[in-house]
N, C-alpha and C. Protein backbone atom coordinates (compact mmCIF):
# COMPACT_ATOMS: atom_id res chain seq x y z
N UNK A 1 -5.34 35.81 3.51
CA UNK A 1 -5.20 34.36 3.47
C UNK A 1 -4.27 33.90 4.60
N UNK A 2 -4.65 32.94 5.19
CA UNK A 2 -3.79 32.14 6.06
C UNK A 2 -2.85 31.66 5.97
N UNK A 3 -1.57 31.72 6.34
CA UNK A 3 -0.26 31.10 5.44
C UNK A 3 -0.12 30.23 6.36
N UNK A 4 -0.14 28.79 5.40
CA UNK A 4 -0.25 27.35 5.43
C UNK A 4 1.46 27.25 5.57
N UNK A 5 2.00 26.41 6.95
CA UNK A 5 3.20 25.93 6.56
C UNK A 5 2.97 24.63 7.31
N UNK A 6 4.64 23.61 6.97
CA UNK A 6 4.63 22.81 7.21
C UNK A 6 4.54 22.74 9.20
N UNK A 7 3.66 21.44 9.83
CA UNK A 7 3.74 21.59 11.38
C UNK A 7 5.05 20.59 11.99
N UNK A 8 5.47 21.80 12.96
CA UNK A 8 6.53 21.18 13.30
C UNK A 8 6.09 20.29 14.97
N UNK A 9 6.57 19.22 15.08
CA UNK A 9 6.17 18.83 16.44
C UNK A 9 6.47 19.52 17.33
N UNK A 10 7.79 20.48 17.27
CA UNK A 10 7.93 21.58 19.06
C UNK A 10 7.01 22.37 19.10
N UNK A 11 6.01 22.57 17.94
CA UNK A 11 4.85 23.74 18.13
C UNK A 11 3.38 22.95 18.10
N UNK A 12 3.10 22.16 18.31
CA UNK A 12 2.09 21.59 18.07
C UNK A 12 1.83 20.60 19.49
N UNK A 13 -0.01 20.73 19.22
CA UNK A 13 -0.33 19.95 20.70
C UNK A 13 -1.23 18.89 19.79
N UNK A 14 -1.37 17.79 20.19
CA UNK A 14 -2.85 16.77 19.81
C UNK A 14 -3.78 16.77 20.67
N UNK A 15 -4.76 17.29 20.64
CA UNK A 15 -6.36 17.34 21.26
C UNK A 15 -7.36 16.34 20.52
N UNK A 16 -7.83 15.01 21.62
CA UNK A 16 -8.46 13.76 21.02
C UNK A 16 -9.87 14.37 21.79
N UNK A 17 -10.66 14.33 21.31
CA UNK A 17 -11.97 14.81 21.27
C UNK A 17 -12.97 13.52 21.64
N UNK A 18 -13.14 13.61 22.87
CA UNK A 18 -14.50 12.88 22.74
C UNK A 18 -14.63 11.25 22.23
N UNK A 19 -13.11 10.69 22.33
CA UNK A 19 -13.63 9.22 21.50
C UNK A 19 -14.00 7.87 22.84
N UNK A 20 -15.10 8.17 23.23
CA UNK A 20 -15.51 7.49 23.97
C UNK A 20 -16.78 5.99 23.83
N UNK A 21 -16.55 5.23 24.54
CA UNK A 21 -17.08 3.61 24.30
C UNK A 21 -18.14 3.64 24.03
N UNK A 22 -19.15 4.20 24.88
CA UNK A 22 -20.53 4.65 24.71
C UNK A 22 -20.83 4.96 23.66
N UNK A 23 -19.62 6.10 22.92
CA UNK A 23 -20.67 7.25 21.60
C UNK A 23 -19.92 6.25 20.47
N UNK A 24 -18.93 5.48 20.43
CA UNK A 24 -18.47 5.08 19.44
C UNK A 24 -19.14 4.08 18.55
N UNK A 25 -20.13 3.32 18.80
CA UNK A 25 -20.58 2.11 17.69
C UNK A 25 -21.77 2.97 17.31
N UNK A 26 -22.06 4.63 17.43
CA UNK A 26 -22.62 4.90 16.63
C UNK A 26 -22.33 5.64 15.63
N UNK A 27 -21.12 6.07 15.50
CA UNK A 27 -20.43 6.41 14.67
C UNK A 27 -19.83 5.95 13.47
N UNK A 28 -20.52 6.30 12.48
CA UNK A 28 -19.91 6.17 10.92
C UNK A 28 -18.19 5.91 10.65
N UNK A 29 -18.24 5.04 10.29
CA UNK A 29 -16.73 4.86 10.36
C UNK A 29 -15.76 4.34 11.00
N UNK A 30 -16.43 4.28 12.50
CA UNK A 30 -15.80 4.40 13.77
C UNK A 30 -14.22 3.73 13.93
N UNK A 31 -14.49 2.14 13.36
CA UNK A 31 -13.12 1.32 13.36
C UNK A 31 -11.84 2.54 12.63
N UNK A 32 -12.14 3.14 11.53
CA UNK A 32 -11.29 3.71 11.10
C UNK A 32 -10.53 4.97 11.81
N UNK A 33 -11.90 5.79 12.07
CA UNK A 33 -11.12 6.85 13.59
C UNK A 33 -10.59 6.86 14.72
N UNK A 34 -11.01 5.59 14.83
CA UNK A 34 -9.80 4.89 16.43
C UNK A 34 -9.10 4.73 15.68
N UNK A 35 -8.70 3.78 14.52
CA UNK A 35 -7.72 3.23 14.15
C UNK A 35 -6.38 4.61 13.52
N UNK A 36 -7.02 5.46 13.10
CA UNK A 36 -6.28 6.78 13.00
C UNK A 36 -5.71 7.75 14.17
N UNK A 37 -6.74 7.71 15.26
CA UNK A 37 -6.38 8.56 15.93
C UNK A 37 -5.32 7.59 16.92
N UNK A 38 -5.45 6.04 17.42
CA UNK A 38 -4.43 5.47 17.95
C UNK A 38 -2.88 6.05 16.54
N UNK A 39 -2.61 5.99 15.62
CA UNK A 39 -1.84 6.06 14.17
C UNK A 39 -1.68 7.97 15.42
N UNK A 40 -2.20 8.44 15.58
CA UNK A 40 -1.65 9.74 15.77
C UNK A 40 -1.20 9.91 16.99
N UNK A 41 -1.78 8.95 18.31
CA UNK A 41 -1.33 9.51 19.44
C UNK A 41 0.07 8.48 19.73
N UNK A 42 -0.06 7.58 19.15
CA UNK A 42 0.98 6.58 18.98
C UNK A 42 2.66 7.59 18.41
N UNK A 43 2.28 7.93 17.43
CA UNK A 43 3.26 8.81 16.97
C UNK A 43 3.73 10.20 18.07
N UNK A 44 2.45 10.86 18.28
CA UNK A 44 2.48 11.65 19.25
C UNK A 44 3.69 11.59 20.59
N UNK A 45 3.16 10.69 21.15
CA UNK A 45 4.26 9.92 22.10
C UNK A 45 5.60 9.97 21.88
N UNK A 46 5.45 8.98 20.46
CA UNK A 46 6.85 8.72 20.40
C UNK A 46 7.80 10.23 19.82
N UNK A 47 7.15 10.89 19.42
CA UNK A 47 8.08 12.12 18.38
C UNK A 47 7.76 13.02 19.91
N UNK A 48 7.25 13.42 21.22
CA UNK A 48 7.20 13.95 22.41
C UNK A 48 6.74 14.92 21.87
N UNK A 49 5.23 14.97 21.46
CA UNK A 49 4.32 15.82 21.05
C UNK A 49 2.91 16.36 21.89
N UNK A 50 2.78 16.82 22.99
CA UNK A 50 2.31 16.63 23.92
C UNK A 50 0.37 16.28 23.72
N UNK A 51 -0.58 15.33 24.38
CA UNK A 51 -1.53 15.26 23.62
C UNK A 51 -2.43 15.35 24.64
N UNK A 52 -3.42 15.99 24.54
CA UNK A 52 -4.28 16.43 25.87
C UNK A 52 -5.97 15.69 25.40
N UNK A 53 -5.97 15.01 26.16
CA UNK A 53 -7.54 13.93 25.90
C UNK A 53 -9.04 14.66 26.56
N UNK A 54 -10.23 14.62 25.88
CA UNK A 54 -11.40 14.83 26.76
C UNK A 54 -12.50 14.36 26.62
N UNK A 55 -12.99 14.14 27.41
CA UNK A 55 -14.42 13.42 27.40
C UNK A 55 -15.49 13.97 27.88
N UNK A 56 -16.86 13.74 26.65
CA UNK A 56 -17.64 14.38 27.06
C UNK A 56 -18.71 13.68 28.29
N UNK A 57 -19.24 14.06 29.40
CA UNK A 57 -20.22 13.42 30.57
C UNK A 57 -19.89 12.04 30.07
N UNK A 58 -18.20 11.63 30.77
CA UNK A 58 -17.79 10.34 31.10
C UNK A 58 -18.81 9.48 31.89
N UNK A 59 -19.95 9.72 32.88
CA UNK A 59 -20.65 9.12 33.49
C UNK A 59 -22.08 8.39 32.52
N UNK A 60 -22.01 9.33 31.82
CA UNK A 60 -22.94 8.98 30.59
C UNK A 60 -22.38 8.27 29.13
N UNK A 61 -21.18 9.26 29.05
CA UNK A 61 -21.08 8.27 27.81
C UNK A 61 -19.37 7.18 27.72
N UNK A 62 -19.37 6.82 29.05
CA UNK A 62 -18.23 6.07 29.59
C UNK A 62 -16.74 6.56 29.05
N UNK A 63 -15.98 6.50 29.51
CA UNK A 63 -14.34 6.74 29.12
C UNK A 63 -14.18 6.63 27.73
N UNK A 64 -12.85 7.14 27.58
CA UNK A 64 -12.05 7.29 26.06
C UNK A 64 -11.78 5.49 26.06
N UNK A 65 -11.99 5.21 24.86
CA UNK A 65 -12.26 3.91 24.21
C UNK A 65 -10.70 3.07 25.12
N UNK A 66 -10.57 1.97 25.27
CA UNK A 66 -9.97 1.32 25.74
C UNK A 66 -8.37 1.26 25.42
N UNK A 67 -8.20 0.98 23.85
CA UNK A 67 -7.09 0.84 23.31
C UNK A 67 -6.15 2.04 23.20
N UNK A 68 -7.12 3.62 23.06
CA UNK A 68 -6.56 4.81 22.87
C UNK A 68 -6.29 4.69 24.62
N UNK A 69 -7.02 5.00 25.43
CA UNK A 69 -6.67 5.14 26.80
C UNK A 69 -5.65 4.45 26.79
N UNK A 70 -4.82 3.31 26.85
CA UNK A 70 -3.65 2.84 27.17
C UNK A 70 -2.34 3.80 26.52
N UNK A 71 -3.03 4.10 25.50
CA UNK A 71 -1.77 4.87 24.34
C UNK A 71 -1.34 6.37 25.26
N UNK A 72 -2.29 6.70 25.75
CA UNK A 72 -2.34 8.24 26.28
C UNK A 72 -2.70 8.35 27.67
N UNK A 73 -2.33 7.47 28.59
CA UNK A 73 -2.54 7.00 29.39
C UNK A 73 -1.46 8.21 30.68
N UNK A 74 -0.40 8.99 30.12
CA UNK A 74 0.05 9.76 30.43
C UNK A 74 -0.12 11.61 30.43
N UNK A 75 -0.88 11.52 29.52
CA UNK A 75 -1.91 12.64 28.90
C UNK A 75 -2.88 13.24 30.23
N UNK A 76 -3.14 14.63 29.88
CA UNK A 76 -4.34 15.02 30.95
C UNK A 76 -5.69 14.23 30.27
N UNK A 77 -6.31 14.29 31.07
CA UNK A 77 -7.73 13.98 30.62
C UNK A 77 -8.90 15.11 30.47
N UNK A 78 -9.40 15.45 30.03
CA UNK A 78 -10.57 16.35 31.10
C UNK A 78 -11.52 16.26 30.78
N UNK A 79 -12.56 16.21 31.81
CA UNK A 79 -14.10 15.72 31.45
C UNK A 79 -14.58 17.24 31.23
N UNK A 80 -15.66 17.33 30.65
CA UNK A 80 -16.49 18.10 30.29
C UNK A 80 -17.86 18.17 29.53
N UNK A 81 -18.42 19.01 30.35
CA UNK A 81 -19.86 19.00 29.86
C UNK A 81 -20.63 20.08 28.33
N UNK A 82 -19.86 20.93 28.12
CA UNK A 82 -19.48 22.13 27.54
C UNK A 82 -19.62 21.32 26.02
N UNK A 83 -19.95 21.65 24.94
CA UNK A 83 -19.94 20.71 24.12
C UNK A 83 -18.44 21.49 23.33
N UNK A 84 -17.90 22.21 23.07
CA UNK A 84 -16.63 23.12 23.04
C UNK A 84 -15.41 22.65 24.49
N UNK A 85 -14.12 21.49 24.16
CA UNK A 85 -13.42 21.51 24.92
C UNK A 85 -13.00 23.19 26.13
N UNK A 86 -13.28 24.58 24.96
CA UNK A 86 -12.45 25.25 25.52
C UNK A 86 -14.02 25.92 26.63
N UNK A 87 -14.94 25.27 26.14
CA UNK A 87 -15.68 25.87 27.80
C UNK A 87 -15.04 25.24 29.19
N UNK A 88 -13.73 24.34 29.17
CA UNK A 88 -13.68 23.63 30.21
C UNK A 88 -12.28 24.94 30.52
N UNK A 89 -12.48 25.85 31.64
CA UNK A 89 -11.05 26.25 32.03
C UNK A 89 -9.63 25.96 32.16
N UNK A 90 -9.88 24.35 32.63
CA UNK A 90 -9.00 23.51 32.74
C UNK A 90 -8.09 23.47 31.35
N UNK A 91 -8.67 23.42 30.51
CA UNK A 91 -8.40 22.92 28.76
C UNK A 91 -7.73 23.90 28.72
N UNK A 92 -8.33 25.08 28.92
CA UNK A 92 -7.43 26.14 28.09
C UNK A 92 -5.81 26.74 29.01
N UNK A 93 -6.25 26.05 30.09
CA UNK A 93 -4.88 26.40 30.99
C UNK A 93 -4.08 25.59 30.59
N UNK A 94 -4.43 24.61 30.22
CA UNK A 94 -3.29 23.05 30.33
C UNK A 94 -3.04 23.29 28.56
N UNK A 95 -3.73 23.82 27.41
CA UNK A 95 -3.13 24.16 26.53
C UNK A 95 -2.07 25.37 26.72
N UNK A 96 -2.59 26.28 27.33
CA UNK A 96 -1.30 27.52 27.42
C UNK A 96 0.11 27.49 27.93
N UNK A 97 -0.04 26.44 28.87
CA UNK A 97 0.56 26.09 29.60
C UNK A 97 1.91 24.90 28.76
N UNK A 98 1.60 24.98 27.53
CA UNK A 98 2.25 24.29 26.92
C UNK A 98 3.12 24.99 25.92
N UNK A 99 2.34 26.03 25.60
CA UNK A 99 3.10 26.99 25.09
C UNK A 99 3.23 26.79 23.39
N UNK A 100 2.31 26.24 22.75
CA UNK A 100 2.26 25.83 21.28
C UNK A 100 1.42 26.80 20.42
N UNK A 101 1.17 26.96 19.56
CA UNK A 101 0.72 27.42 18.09
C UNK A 101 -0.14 26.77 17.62
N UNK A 102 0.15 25.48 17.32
CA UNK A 102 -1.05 24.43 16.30
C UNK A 102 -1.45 23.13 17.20
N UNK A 103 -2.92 23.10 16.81
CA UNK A 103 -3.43 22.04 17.73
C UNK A 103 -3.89 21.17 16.52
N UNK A 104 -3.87 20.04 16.17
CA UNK A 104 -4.40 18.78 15.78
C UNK A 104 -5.12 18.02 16.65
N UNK A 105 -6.31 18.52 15.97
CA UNK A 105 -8.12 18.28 16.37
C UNK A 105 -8.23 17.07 15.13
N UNK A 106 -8.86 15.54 16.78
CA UNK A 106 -9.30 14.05 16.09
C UNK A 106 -10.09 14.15 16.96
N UNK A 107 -11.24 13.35 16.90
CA UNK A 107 -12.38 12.66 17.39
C UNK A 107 -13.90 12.93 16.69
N UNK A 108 -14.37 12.84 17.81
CA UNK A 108 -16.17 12.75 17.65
C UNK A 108 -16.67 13.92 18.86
N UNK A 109 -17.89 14.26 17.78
CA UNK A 109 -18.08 14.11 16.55
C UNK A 109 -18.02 15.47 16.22
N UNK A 110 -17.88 15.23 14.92
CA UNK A 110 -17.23 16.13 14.04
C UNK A 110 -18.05 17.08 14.09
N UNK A 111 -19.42 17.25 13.63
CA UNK A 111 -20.09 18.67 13.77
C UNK A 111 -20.44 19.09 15.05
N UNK A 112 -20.30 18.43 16.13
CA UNK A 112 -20.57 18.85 17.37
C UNK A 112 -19.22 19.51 17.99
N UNK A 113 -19.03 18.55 18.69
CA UNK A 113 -17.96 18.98 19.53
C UNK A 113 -16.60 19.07 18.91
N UNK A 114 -16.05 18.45 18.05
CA UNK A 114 -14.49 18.60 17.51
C UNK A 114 -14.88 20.02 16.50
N UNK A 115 -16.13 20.19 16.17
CA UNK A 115 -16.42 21.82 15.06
C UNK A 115 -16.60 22.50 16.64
N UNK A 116 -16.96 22.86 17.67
CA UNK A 116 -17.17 23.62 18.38
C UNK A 116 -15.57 24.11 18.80
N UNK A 117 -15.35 23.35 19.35
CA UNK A 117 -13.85 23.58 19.72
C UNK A 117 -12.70 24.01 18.93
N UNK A 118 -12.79 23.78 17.84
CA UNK A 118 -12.02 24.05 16.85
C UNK A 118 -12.47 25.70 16.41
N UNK A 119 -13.72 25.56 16.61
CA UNK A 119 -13.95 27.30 16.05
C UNK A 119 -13.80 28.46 17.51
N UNK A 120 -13.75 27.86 19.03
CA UNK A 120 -12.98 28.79 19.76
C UNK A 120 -11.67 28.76 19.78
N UNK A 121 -11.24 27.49 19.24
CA UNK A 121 -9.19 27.50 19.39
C UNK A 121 -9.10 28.44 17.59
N UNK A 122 -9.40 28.67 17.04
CA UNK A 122 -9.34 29.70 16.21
C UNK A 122 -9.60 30.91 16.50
N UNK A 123 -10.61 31.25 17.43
CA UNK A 123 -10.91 32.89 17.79
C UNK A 123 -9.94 32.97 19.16
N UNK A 124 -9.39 31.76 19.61
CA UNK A 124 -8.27 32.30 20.44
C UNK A 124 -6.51 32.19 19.98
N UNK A 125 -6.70 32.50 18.78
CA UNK A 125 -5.56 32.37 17.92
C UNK A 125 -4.87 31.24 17.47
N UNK A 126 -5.03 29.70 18.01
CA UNK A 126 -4.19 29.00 17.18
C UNK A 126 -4.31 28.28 15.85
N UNK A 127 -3.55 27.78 15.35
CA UNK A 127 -3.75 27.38 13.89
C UNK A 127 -4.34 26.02 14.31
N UNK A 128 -5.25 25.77 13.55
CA UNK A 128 -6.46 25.02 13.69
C UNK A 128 -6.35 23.79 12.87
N UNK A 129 -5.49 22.47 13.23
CA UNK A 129 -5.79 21.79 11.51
C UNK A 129 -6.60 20.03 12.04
N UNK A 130 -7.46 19.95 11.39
CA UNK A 130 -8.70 18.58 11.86
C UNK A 130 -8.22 17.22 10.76
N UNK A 131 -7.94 16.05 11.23
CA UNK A 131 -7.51 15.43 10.46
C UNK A 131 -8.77 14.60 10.16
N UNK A 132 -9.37 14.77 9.38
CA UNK A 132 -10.32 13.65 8.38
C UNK A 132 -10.78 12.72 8.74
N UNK A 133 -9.50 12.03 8.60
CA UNK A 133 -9.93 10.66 8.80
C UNK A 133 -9.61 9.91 10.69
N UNK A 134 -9.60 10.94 11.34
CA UNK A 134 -9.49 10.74 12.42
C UNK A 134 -10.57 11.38 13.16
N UNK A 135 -11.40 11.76 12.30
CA UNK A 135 -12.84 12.81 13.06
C UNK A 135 -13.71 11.68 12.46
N UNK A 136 -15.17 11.57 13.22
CA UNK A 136 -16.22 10.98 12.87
C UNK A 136 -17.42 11.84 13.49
N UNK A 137 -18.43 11.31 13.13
CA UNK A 137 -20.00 11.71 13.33
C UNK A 137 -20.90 10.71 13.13
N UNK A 138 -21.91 10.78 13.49
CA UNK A 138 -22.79 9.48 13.44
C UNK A 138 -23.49 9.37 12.22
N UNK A 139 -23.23 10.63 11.05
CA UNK A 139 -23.68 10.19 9.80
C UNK A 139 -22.73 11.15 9.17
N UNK A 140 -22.36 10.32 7.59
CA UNK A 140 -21.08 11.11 7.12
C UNK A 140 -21.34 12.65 6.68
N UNK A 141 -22.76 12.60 6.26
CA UNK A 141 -23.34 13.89 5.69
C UNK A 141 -22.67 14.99 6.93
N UNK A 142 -23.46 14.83 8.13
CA UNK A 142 -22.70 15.68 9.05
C UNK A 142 -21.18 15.43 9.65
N UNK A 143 -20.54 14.70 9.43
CA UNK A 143 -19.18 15.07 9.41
C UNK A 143 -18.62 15.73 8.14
N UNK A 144 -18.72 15.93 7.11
CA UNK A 144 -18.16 16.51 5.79
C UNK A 144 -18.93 17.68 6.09
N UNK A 145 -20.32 18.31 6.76
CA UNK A 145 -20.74 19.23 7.05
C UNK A 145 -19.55 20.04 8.52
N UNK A 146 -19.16 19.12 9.14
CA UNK A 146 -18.79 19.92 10.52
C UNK A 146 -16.94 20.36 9.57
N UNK A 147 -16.52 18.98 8.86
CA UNK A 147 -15.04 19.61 7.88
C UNK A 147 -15.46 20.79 7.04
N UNK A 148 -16.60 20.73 6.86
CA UNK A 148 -16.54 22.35 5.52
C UNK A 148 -16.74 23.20 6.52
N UNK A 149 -16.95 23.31 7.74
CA UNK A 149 -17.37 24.58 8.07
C UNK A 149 -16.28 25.21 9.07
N UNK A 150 -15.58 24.19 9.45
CA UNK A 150 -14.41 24.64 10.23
C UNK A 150 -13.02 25.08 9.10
N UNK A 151 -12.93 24.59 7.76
CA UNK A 151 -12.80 25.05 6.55
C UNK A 151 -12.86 26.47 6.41
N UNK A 152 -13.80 26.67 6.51
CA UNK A 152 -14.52 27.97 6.16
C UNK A 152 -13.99 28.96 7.35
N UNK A 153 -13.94 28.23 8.00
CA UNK A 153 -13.91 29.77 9.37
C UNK A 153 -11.95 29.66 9.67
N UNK A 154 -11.65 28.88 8.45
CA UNK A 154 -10.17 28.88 9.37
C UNK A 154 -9.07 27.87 9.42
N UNK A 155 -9.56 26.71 9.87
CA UNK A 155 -9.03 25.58 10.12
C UNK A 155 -7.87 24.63 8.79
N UNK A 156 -7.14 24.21 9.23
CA UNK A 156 -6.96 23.46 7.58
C UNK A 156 -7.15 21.61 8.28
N UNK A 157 -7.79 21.29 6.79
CA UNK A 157 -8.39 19.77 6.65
C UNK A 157 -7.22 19.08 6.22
N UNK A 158 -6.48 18.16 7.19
CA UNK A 158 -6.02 17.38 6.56
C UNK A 158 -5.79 16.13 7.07
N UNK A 159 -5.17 14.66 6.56
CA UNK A 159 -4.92 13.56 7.14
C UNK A 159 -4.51 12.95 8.02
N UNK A 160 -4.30 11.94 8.37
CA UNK A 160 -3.50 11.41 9.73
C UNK A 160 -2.06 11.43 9.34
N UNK A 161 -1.53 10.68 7.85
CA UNK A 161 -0.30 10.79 7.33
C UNK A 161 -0.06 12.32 7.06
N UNK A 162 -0.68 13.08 6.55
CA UNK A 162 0.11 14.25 6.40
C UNK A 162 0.92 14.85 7.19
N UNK A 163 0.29 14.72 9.05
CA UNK A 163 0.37 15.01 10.12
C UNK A 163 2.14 14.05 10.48
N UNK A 164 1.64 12.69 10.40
CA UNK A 164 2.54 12.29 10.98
C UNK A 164 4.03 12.44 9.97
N UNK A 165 3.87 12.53 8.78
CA UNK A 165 5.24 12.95 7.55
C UNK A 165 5.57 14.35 7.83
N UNK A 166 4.70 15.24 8.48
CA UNK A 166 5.19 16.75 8.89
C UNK A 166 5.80 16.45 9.80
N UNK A 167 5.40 15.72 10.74
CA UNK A 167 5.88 15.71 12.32
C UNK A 167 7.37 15.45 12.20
N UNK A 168 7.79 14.39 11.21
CA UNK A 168 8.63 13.48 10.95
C UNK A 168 9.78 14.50 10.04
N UNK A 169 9.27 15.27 9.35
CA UNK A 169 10.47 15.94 8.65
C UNK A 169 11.11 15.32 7.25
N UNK A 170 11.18 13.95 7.80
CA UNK A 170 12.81 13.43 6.79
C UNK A 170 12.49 11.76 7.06
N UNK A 171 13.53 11.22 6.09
CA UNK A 171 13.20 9.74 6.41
C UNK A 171 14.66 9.02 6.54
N UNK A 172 14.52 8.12 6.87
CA UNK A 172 15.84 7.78 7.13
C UNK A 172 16.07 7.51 8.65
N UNK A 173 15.60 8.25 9.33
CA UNK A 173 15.42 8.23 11.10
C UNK A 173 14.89 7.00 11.96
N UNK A 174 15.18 6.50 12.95
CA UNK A 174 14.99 5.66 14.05
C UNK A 174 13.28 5.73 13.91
N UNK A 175 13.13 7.22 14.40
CA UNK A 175 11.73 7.63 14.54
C UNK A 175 10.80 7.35 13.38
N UNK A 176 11.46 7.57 11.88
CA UNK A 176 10.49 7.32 10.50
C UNK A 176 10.12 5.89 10.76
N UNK A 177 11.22 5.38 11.00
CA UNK A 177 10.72 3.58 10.99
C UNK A 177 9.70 3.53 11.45
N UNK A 178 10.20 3.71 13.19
CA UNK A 178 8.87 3.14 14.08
C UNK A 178 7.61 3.66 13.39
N UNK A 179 7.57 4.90 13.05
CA UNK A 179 5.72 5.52 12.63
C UNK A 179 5.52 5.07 11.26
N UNK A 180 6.42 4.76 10.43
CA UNK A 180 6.09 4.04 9.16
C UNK A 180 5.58 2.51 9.74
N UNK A 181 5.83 1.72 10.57
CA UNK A 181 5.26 0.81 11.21
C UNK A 181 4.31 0.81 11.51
N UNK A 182 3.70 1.76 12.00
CA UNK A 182 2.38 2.03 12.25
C UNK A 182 1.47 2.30 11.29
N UNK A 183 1.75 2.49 9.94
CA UNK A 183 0.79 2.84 8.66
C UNK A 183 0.82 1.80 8.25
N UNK A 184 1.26 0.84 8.65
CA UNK A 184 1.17 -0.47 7.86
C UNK A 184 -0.38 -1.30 8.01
């Protein structure tokens, strides 16, 4: 069994998957997975959690959505054609290169590309955890299909708040405020 602990932000990277203008109004849910994954990279930022963005054939399916691009606007980007971030070389240098353990996997879509990637960042050792409600797919059947199966091989399923109350530790802090601001 995998021993589940709490994620600390000095070990952890955020990888935003694919949430681009083009693929987004067909996506189930969609308002809510921007609205989560801004809730994560927002936090990200502020707690100095480093967050690495990618897009799949930006020429085709245009840039990372508008509002997230401003948030992460300091972030690498990397395009890729690979439906698995880690077919892009780039990805996996600029993750190593960071030197972390756990990656928190958001975007689209969930049985494609955020399940592809997630099942090589597991066979290349890191702890794997996909937040829910920050993943989408263009029908829910196959997103609850792409969460059980990265489940299955590894990964742990969990929320945008779980993420950001781990990150956070404790309450009482400068930092709790600001990201409790943001769940509002």
């Amino acid at each position: 069994m995998i021993e589940d602990k709490p994620l600390k932000r000095t070990g952890t990277v955020l990888v935003l998957v694919d949430l681009q203008e083009r693929l987004l109004p067909a996506v189930c849910g969609a308002d809510t997975v921007v609205a989560n994954a801004l809730r994560l990279a927002k936090s990200a930022d502020l707690l100095q959690v480093p967050t690495i963005v990618t897009e799949q054939y930006p020429k085709g399916l245009g840039p990372t959505v508008a509002a997230l691009r401003e948030v992460v606007s300091g972030s690498p980007v990397r395009e890729k054609l690979t439906f698995s971030a880690c077919g892009d070389p780039g990805f996996i240098e600029a993750l190593k290169a960071l030197g972390r353990t756990d990656v928190v996997l958001a975007g689209i879509e969930c049985h494609v590309c955020v399940l592809q990637t997630g099942l090589d960042l597991l066979r290349l050792g890191y702890r794997v955890l996909v937040c829910a409600d920050a993943t989408g797919s263009r029908t829910a059947e196959n997103c609850h299909l792409g969460l059980e199966r990265l489940r299955a091989a590894g990964a742990v399923v969990v929320s945008t708040e779980m993420v950001l109350f781990e990150w956070l530790e404790r309450a009482g802090t400068p930092e709790f405020k600001q990201v409790q601001a943001l769940l509002k």
